[in-house]
Protein backbone atom coordinates (compact mmCIF):
# COMPACT_ATOMS: atom_id res chain seq x y z
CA UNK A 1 19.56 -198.14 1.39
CA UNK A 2 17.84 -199.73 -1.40
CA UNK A 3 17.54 -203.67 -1.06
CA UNK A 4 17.35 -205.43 -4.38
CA UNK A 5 15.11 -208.43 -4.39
CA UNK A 6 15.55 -211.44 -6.50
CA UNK A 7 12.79 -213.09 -8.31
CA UNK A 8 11.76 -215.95 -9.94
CA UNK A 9 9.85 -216.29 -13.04
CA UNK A 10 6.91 -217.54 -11.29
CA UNK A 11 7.19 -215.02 -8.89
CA UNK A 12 6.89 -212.70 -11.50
CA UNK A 13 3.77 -214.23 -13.03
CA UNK A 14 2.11 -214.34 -9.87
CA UNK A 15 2.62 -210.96 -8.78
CA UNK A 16 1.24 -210.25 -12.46
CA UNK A 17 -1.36 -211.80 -11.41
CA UNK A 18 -2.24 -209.92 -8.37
CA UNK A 19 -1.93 -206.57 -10.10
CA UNK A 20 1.32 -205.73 -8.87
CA UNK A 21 3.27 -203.80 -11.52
CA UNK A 22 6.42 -202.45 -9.43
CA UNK A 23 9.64 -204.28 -9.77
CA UNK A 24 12.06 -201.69 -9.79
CA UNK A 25 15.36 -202.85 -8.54
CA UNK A 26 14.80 -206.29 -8.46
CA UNK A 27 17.43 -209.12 -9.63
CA UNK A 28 16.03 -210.54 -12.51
CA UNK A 29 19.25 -211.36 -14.22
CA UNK A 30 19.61 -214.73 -16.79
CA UNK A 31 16.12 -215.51 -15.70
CA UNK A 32 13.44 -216.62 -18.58
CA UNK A 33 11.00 -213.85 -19.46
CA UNK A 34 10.52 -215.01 -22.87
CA UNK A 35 6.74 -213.78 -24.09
CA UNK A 36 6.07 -212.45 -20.61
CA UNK A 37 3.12 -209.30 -20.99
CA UNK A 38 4.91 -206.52 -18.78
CA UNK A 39 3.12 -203.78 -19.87
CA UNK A 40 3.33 -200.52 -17.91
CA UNK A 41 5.49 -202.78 -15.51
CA UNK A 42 8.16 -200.62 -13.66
CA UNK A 43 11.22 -202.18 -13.75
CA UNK A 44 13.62 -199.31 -13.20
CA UNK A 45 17.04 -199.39 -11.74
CA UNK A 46 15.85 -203.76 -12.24
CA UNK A 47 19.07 -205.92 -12.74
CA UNK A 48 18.47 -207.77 -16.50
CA UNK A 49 21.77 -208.86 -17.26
CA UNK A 50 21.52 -211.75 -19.01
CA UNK A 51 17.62 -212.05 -18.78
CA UNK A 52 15.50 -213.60 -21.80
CA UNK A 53 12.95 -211.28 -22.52
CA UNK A 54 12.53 -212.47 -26.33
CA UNK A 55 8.99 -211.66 -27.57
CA UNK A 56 8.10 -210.08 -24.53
CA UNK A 57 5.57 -207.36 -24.11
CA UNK A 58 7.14 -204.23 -22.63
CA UNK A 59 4.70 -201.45 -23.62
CA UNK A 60 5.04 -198.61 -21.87
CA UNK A 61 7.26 -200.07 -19.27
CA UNK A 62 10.20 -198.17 -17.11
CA UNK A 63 13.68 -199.47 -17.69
CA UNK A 64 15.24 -196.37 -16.82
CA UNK A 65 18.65 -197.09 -15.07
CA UNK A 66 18.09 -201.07 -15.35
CA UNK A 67 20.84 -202.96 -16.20
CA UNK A 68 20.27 -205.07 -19.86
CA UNK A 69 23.59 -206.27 -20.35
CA UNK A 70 23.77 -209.14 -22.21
CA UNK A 71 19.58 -209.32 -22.27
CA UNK A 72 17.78 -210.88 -25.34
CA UNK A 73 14.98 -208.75 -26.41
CA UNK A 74 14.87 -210.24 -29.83
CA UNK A 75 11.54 -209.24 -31.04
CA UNK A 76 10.11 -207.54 -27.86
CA UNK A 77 7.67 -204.99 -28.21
CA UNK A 78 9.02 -201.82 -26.52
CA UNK A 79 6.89 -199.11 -28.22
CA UNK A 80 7.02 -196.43 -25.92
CA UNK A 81 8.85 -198.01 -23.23
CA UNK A 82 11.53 -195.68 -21.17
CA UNK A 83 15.29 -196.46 -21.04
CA UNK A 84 17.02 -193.69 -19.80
CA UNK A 85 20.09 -194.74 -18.61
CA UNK A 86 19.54 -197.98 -18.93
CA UNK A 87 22.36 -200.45 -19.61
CA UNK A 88 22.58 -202.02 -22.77
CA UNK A 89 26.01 -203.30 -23.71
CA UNK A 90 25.59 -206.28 -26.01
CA UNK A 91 22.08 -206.51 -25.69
CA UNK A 92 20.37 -208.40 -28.07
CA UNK A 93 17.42 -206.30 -29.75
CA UNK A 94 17.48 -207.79 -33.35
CA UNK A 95 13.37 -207.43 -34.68
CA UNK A 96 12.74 -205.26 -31.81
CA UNK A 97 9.79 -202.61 -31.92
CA UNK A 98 10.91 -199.58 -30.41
CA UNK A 99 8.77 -196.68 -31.44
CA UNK A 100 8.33 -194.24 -29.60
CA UNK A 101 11.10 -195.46 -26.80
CA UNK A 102 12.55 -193.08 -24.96
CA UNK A 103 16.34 -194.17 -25.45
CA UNK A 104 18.42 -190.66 -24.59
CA UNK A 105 21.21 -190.43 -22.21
CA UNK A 106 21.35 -193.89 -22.12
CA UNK A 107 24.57 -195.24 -20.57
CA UNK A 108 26.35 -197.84 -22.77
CA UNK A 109 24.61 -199.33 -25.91
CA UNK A 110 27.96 -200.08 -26.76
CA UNK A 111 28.21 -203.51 -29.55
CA UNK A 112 24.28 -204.09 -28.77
CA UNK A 113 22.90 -206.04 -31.83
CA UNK A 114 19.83 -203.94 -33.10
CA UNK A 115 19.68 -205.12 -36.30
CA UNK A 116 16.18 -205.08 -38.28
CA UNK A 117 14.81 -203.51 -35.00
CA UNK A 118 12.27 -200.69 -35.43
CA UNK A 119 13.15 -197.52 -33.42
CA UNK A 120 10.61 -195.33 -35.54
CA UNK A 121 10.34 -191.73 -33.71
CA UNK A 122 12.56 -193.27 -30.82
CA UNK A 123 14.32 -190.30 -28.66
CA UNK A 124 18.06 -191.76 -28.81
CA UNK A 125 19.26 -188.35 -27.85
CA UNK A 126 23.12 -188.30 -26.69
CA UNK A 127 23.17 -192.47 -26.62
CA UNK A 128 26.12 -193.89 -26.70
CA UNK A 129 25.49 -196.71 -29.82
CA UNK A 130 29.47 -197.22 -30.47
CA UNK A 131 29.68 -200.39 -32.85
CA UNK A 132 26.10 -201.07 -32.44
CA UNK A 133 24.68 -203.08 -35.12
CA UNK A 134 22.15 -201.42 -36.93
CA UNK A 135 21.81 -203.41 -40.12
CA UNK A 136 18.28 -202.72 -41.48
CA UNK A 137 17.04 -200.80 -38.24
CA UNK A 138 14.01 -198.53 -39.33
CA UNK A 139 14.72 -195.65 -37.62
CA UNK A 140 12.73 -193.03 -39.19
CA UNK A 141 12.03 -189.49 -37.99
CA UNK A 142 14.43 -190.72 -34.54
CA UNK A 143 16.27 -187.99 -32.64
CA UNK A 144 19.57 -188.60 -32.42
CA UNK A 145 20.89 -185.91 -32.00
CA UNK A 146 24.71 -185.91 -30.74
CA UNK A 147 24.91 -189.50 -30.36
CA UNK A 148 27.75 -192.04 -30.62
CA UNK A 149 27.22 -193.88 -33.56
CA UNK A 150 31.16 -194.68 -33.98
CA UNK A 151 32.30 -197.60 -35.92
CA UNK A 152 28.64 -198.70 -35.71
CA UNK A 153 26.97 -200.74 -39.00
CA UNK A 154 23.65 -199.35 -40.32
CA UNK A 155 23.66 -200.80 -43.94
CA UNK A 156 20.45 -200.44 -45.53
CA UNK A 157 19.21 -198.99 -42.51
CA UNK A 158 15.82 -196.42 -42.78
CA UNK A 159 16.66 -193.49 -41.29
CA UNK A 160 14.48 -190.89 -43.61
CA UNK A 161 13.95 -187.64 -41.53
CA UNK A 162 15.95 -188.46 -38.67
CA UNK A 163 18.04 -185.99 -36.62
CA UNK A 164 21.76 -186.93 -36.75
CA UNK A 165 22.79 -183.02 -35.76
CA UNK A 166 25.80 -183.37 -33.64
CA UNK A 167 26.53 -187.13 -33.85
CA UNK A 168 29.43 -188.81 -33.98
CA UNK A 169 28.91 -191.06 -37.05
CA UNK A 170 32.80 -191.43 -37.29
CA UNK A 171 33.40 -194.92 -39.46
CA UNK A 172 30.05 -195.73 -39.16
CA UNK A 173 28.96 -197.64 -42.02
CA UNK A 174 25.41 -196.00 -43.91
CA UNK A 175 25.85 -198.50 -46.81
CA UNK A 176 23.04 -198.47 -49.15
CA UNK A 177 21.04 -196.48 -46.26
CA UNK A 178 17.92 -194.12 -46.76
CA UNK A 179 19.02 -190.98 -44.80
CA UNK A 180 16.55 -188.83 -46.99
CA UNK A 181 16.29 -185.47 -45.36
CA UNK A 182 18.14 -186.17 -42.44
CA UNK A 183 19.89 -183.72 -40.49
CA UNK A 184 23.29 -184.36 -40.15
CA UNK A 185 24.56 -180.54 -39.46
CA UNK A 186 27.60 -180.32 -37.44
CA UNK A 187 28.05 -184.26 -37.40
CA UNK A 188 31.51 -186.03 -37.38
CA UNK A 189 31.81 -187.46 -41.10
CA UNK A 190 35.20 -188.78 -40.49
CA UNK A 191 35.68 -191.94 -42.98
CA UNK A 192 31.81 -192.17 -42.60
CA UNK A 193 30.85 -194.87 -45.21
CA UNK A 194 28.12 -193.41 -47.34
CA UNK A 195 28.46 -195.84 -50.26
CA UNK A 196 25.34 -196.07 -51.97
CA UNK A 197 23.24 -194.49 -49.92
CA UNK A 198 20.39 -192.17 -50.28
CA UNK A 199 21.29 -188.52 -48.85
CA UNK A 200 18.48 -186.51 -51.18
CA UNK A 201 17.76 -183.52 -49.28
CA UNK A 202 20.17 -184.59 -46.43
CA UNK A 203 20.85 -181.50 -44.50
CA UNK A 204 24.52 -181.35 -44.17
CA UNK A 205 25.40 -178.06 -42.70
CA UNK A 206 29.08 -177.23 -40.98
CA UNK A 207 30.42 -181.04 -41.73
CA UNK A 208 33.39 -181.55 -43.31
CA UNK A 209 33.28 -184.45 -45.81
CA UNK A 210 37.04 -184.04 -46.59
CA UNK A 211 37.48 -188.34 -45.33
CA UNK A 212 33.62 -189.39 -46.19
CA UNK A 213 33.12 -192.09 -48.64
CA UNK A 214 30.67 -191.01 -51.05
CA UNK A 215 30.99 -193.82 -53.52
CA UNK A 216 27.74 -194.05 -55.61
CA UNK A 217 25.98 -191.55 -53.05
CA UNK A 218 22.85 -190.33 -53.94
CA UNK A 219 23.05 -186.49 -53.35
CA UNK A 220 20.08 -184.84 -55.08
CA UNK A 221 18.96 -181.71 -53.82
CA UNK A 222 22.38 -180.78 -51.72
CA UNK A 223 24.29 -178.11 -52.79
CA UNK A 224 27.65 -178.89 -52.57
CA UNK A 225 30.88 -176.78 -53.58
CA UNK A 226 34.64 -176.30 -53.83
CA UNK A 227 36.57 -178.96 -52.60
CA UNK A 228 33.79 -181.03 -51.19
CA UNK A 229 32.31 -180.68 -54.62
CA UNK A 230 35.14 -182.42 -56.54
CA UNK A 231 35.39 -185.39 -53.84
CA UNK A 232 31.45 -186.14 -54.58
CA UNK A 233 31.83 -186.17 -58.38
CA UNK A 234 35.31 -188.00 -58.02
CA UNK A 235 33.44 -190.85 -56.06
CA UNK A 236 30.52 -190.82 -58.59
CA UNK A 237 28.11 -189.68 -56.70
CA UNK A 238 24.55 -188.58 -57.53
CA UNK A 239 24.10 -184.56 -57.74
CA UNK A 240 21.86 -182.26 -58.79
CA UNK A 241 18.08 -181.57 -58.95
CA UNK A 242 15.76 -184.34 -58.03
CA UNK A 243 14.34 -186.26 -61.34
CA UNK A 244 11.13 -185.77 -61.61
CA UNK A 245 10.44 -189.33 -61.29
CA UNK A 246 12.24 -190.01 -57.92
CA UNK A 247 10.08 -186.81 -56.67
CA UNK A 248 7.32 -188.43 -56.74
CA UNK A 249 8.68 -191.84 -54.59
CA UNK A 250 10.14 -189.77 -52.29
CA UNK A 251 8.79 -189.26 -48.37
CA UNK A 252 7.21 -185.96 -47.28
CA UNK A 253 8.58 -183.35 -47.46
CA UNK A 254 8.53 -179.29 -47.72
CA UNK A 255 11.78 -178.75 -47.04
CA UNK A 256 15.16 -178.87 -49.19
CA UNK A 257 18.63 -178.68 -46.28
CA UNK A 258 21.85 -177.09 -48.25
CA UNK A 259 25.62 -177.63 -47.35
CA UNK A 260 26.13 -174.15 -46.59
């Protein structure tokens, strides 16, 4: 039986201190860990809930299974940090750096506040994100694949090159977004908000865009027919061949996805 030991913030800094880096399962919840360096710290199956970790260092660290519920991390950097199954419900992650994190199965992100956070080539595989707040997250070249994105906001978010395959995106807002070249095969589209954003290249294979709002859409490069077709032009959106000028602005990239 696993016995979960509560800490104190100097406890924390003085077992820094001494080189000890293993805190997994210990109660750290609504305690002050603001600028903290926990680098390569392992803090899994940790309680958080609560905790202040804003501007903390969390580099390579192990969250996987800790509870975050409720936790500020405004502005912590979590670059290749591990969160599998961590808990994350109305976490507070807004300026974050989370490249490279390791974010899949993770159990409830559900209303967190990620916005302007930076989960560049982040594995988000499966997470459930419902009504997360994305608004200007960078999220370029992140896996995503089949994740719950549902009713969650990420205007003007970066997500160039990501893979959305699977996902529920379901009233998920992608206002003025950069999806260029994402994959969204076989995602759920249902009253997905697309209004002027960027889908050049987007692959788009096996969804049905019969309730997507494509106002203004940007949709060079996609082939797009029948029925689908008329709903794009109807809602003005951007079709056709890439202009030679936007070619030239536009990220990497070999490969041109179809709606097939």
């Amino acid at each position: 039986m696993e016995i979960m030991v509560t800490l104190t913030r100097d406890d924390i800094i003085r077992q820094l201190a001494d080189g000890q880096i293993n805190l997994s399962g210990a109660d750290l919840s609504t305690l002050d860990l603001t600028a903290l360096d926990l680098t390569a710290v392992t803090l899994s199956g940790a309680i958080l809930a609560g905790a202040n970790l804003s501007g903390a260092t969390l580099v390579g660290t192990d969250l996987s299974g800790a509870d975050l519920t409720g936790a500020n991390l405004t502005g912590a950097d979590l670059t290749g940090a591990t969160l599998r199954g961590a808990r994350l419900r109305k976490s507070i992650l807004s300026g974050a750096v989370l490249i490279g994190a390791k974010l899949d199965d993770t159990n409830d992100q559900t209303h967190a506040d990620l916005t302007g956070a930076d989960l560049s080539y982040a594995n988000l595989m499966g997470a459930h994100m419902r009504g997360t707040d994305l608004t200007s997250a960078t999220a370029q070249g992140a896996i995503l694949t089949g994740a719950c994105l549902n009713q969650a906001n990420l205007t003007k978010a970066v997500l160039s090159g990501s893979d959305l395959s699977g996902a529920d995106l379901s009233y998920a807002k992608f206002i003025k977004a950069d999806l260029q070249e994402a994959d969204l095969s076989n995602a759920n589209l249902a009253w997905t908000d697309f209004t002027g954003a960027d889908l050049t290249g987007a692959l788009l294979k096996g969804v049905d865009l019969i309730y997507t709002i494509l106002t203004g859409a940007v949709m060079y490069d996609i082939k797009l027919k029948g029925d689908d077709l008329v709903r794009a032009q109807k809602a003005g959106a951007q079709l056709g061949r890439i202009p030679s000028d936007k070619a030239k602005r536009s990220p990497t990239s070999h490969r041109r996805w179809k709606l097939w």
